[in-house]
N, C-alpha and C. Protein backbone atom coordinates (compact mmCIF):
# COMPACT_ATOMS: atom_id res chain seq x y z
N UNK A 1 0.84 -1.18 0.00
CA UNK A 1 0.00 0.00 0.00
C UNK A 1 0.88 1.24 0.00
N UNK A 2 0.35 2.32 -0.76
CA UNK A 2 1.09 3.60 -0.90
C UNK A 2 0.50 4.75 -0.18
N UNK A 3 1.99 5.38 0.39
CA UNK A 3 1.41 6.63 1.01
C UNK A 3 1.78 7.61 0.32
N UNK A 4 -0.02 8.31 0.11
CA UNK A 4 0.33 9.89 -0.39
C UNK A 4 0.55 11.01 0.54
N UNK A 5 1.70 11.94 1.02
CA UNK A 5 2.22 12.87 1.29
C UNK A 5 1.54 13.96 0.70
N UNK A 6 1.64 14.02 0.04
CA UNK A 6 1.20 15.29 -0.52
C UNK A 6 0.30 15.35 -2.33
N UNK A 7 0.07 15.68 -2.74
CA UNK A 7 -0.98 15.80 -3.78
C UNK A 7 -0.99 17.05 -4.37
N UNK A 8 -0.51 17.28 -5.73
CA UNK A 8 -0.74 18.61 -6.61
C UNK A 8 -1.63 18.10 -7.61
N UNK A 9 -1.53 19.22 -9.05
CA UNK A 9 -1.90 18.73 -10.03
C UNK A 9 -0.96 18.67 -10.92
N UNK A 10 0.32 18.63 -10.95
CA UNK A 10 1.60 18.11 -11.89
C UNK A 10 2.24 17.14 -10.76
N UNK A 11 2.31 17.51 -9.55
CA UNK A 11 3.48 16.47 -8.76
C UNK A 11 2.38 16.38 -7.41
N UNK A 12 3.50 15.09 -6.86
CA UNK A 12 2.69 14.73 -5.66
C UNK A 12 4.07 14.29 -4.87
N UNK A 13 3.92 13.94 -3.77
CA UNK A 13 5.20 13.03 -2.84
C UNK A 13 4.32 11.75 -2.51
N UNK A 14 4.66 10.33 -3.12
CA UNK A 14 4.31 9.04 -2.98
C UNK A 14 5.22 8.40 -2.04
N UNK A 15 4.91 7.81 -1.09
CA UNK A 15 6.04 7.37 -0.05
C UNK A 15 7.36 7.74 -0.01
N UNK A 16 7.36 9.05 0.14
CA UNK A 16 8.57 10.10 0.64
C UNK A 16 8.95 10.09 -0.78
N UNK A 17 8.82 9.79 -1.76
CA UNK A 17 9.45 10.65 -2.87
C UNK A 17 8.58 11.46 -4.22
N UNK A 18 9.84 12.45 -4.46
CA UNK A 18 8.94 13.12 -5.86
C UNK A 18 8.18 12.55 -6.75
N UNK A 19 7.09 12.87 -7.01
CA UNK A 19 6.48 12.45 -8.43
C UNK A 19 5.95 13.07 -9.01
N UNK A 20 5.85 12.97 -10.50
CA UNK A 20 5.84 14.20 -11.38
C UNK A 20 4.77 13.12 -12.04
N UNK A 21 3.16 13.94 -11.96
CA UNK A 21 2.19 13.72 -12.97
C UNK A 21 1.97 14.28 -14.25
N UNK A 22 1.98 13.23 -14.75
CA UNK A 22 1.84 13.99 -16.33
C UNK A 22 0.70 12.69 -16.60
N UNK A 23 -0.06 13.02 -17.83
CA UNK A 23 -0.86 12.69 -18.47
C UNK A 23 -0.42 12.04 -19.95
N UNK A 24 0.51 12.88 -20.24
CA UNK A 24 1.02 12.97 -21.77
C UNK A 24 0.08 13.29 -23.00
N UNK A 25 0.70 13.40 -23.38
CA UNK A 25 -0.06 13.92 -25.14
C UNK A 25 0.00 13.16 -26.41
N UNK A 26 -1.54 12.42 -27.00
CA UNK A 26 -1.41 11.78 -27.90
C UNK A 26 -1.07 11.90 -29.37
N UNK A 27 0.83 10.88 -29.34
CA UNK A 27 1.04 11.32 -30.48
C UNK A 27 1.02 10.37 -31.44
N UNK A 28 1.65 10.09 -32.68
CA UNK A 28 1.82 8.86 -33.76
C UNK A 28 2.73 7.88 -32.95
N UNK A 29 3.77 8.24 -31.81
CA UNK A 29 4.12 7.15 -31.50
C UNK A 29 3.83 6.60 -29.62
N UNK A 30 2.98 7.47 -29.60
CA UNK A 30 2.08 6.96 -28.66
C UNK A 30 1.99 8.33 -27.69
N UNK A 31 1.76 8.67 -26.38
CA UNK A 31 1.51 9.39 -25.11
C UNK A 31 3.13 10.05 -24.79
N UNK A 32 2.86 11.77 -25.72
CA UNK A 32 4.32 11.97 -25.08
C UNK A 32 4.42 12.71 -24.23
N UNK A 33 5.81 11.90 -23.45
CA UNK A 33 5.55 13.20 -21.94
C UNK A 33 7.36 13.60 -21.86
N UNK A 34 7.37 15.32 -22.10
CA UNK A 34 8.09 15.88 -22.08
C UNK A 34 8.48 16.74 -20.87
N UNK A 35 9.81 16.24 -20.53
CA UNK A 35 11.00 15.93 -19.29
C UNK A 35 11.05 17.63 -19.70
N UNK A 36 11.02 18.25 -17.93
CA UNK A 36 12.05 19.79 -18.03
C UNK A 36 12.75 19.52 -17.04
N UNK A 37 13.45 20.79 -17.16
CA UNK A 37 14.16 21.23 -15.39
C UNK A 37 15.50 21.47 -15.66
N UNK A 38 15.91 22.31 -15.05
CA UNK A 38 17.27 22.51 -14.91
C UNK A 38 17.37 22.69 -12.99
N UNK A 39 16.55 22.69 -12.27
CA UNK A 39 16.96 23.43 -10.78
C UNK A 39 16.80 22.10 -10.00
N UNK A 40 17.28 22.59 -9.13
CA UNK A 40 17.47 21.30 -8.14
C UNK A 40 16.05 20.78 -7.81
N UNK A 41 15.46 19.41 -7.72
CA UNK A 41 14.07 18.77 -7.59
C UNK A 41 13.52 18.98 -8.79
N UNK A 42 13.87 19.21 -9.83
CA UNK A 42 13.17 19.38 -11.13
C UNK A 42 12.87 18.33 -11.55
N UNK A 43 12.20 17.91 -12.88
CA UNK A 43 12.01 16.40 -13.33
C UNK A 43 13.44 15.88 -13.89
N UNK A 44 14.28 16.86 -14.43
CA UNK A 44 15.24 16.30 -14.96
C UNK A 44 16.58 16.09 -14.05
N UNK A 45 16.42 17.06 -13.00
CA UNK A 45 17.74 16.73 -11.63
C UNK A 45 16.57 15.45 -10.98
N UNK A 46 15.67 14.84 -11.04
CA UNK A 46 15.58 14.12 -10.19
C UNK A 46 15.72 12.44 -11.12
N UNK A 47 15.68 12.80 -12.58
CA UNK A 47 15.97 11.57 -13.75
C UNK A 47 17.25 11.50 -13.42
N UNK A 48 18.27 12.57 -12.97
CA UNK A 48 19.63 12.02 -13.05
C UNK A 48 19.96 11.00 -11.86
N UNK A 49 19.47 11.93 -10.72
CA UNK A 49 19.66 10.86 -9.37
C UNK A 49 18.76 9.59 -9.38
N UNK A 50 17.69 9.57 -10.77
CA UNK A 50 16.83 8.16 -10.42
C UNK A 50 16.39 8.13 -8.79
N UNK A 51 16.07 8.82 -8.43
CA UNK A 51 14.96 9.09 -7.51
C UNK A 51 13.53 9.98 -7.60
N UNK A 52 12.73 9.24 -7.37
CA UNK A 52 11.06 9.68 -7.39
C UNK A 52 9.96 8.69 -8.36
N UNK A 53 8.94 9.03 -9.26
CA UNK A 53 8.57 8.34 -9.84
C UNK A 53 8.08 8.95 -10.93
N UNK A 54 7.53 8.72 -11.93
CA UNK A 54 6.44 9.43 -12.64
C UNK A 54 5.38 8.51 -12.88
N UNK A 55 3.96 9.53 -12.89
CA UNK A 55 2.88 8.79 -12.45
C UNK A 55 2.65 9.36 -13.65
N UNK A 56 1.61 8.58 -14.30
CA UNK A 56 0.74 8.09 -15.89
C UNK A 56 -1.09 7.67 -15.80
N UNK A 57 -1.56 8.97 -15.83
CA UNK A 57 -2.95 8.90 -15.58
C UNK A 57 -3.88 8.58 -17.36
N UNK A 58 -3.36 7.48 -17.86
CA UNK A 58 -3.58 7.37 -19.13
C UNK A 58 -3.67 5.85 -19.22
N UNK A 59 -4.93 5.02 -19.18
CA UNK A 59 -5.35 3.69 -19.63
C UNK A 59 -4.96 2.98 -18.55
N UNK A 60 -5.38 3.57 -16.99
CA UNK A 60 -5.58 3.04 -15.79
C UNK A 60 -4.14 4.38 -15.19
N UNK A 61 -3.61 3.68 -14.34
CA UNK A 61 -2.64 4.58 -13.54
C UNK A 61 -1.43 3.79 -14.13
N UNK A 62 -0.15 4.73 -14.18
CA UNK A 62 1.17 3.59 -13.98
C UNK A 62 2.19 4.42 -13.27
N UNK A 63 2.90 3.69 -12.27
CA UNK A 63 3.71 4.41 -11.47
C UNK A 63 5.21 3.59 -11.71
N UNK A 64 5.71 4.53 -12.83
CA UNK A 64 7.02 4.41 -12.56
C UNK A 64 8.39 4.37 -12.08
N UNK A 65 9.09 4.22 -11.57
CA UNK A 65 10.59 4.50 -11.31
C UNK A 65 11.47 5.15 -11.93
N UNK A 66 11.79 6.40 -11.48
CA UNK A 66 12.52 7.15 -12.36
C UNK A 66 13.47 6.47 -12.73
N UNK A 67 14.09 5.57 -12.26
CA UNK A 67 15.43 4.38 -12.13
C UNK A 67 14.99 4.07 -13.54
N UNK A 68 13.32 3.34 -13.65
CA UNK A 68 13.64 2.84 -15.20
C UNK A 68 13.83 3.89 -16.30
N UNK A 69 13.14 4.85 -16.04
CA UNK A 69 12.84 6.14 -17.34
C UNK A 69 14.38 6.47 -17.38
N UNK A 70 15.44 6.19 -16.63
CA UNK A 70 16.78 6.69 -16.33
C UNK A 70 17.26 5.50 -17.57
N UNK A 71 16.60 4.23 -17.16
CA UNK A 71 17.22 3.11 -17.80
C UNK A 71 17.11 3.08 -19.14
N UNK A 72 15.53 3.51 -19.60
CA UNK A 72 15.08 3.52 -21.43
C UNK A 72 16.15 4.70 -21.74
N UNK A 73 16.70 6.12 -21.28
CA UNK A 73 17.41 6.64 -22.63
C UNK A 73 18.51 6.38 -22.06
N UNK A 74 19.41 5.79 -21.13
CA UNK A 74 20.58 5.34 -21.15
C UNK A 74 21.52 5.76 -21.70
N UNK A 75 21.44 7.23 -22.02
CA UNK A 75 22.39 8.70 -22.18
C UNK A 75 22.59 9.67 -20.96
N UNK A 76 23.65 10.06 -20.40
CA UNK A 76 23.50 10.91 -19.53
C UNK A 76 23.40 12.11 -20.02
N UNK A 77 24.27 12.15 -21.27
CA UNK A 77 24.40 13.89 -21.31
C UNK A 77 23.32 14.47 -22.47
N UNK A 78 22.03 13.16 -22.69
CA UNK A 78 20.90 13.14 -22.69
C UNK A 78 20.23 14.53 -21.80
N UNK A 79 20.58 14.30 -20.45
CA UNK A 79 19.92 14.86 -19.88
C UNK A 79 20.59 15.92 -18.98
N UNK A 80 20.94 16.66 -19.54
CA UNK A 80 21.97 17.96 -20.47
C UNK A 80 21.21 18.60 -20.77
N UNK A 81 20.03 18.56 -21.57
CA UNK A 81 19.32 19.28 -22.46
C UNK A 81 18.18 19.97 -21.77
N UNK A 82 17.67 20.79 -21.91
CA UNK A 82 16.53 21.55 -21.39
C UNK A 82 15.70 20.55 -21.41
N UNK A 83 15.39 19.68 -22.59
CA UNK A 83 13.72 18.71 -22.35
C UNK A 83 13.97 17.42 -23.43
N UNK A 84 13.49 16.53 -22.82
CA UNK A 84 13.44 15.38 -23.47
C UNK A 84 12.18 14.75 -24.15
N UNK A 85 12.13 14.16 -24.62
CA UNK A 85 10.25 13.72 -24.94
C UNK A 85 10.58 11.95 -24.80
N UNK A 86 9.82 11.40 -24.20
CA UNK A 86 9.79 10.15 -23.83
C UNK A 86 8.44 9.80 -24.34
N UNK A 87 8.00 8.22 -24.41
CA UNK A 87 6.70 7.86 -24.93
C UNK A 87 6.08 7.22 -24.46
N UNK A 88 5.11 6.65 -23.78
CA UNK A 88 4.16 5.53 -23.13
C UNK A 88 3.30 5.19 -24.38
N UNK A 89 3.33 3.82 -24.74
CA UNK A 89 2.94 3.03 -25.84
C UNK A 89 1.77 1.79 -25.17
N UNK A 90 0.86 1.72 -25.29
CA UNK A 90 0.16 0.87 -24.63
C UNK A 90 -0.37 -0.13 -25.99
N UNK A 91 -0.13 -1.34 -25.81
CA UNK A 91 -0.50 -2.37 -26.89
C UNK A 91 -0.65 -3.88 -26.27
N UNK A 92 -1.72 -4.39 -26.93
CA UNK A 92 -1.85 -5.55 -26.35
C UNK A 92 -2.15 -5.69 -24.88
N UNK A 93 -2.89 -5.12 -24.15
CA UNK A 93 -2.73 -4.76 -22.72
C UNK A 93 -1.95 -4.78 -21.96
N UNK A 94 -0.41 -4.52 -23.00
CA UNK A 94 0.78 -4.31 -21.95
C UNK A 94 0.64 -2.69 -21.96
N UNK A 95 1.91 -2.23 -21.09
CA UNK A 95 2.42 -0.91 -21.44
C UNK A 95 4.27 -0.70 -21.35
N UNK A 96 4.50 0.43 -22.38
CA UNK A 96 6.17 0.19 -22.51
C UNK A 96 6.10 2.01 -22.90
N UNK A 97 7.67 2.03 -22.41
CA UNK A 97 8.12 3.02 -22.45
C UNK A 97 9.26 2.90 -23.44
N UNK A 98 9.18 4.06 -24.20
CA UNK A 98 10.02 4.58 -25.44
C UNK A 98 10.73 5.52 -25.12
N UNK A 99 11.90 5.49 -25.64
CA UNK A 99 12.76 6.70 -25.70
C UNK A 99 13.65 6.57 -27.22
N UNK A 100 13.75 7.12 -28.34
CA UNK A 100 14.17 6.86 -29.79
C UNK A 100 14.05 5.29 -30.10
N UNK A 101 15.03 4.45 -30.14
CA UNK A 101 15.24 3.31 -30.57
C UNK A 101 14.99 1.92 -28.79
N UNK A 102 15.03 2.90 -27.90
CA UNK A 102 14.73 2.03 -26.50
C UNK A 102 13.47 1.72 -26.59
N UNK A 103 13.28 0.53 -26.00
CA UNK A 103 12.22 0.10 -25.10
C UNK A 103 12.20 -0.46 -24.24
N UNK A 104 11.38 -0.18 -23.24
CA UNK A 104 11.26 -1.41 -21.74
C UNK A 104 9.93 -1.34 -21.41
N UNK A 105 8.80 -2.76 -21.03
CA UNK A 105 7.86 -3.48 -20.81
C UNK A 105 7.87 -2.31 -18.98
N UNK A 106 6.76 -1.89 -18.80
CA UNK A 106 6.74 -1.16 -18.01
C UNK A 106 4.78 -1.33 -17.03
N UNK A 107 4.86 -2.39 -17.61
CA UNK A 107 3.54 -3.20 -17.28
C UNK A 107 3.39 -3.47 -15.81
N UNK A 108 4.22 -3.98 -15.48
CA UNK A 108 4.24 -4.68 -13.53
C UNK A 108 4.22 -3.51 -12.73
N UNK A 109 4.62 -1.74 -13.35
CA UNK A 109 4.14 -0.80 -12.68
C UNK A 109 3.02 -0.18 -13.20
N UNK A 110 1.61 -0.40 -13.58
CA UNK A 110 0.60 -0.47 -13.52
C UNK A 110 -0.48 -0.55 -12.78
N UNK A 111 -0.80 0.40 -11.82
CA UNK A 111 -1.42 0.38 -10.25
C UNK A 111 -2.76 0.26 -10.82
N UNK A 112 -3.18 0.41 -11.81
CA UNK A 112 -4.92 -0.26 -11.89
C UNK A 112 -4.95 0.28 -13.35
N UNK A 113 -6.25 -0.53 -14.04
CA UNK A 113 -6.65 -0.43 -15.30
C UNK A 113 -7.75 -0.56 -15.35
């Protein structure tokens, strides 16, 4: 069971850590959700330390690990850049996360459908 801390409408704190809600935006290669930040606790200082989660209010809930979203672009100086665009692809009643030519099965973090 998860504890919510706190509750916005972009971020929340899920058992003591950041999480950044996004929804994403439907594109040709599926739900894109575009990474900012440059300041400390941002989405993109917290992709580097792979700490927090991002939550996916799109074809049930999915609560990720920044650890994996760290793992699909598997560039650091990736995340260098002002903004990234990442993808949530839902097929076959799995769900996977995209980043250019990456993928990873991102299904077992799926908190309801």
């Amino acid at each position: 069971k998860l504890a919510i801390n706190k509750w916005a409408e972009k971020d929340a704190v899920i058992d003591g850590e950041t999480t950044f809600i996004r929804q994403g935006s439907k594109k040709d290669k599926g739900y894109q959700i575009t990474i900012r930040g440059r300041k400390p606790g941002s989405f993109i200082d917290c992709l580097k330390t792979k700490t927090g989660y991002l939550l996916v209010r799109r074809d049930g809930v999915l609560l990720i690990p920044l650890s994996k979203v760290h793992d699909v672009i598997n560039d650091d100086s990736v995340l260098e850049q002002d903004t990234v665009d990442i993808y949530i692809v839902f097929k076959d009643s799995k769900a996977f996360l995209n980043y250019k030519t990456n993928t990873i099965d991102v299904t077992e973090h799926r908190l309801s459908h």
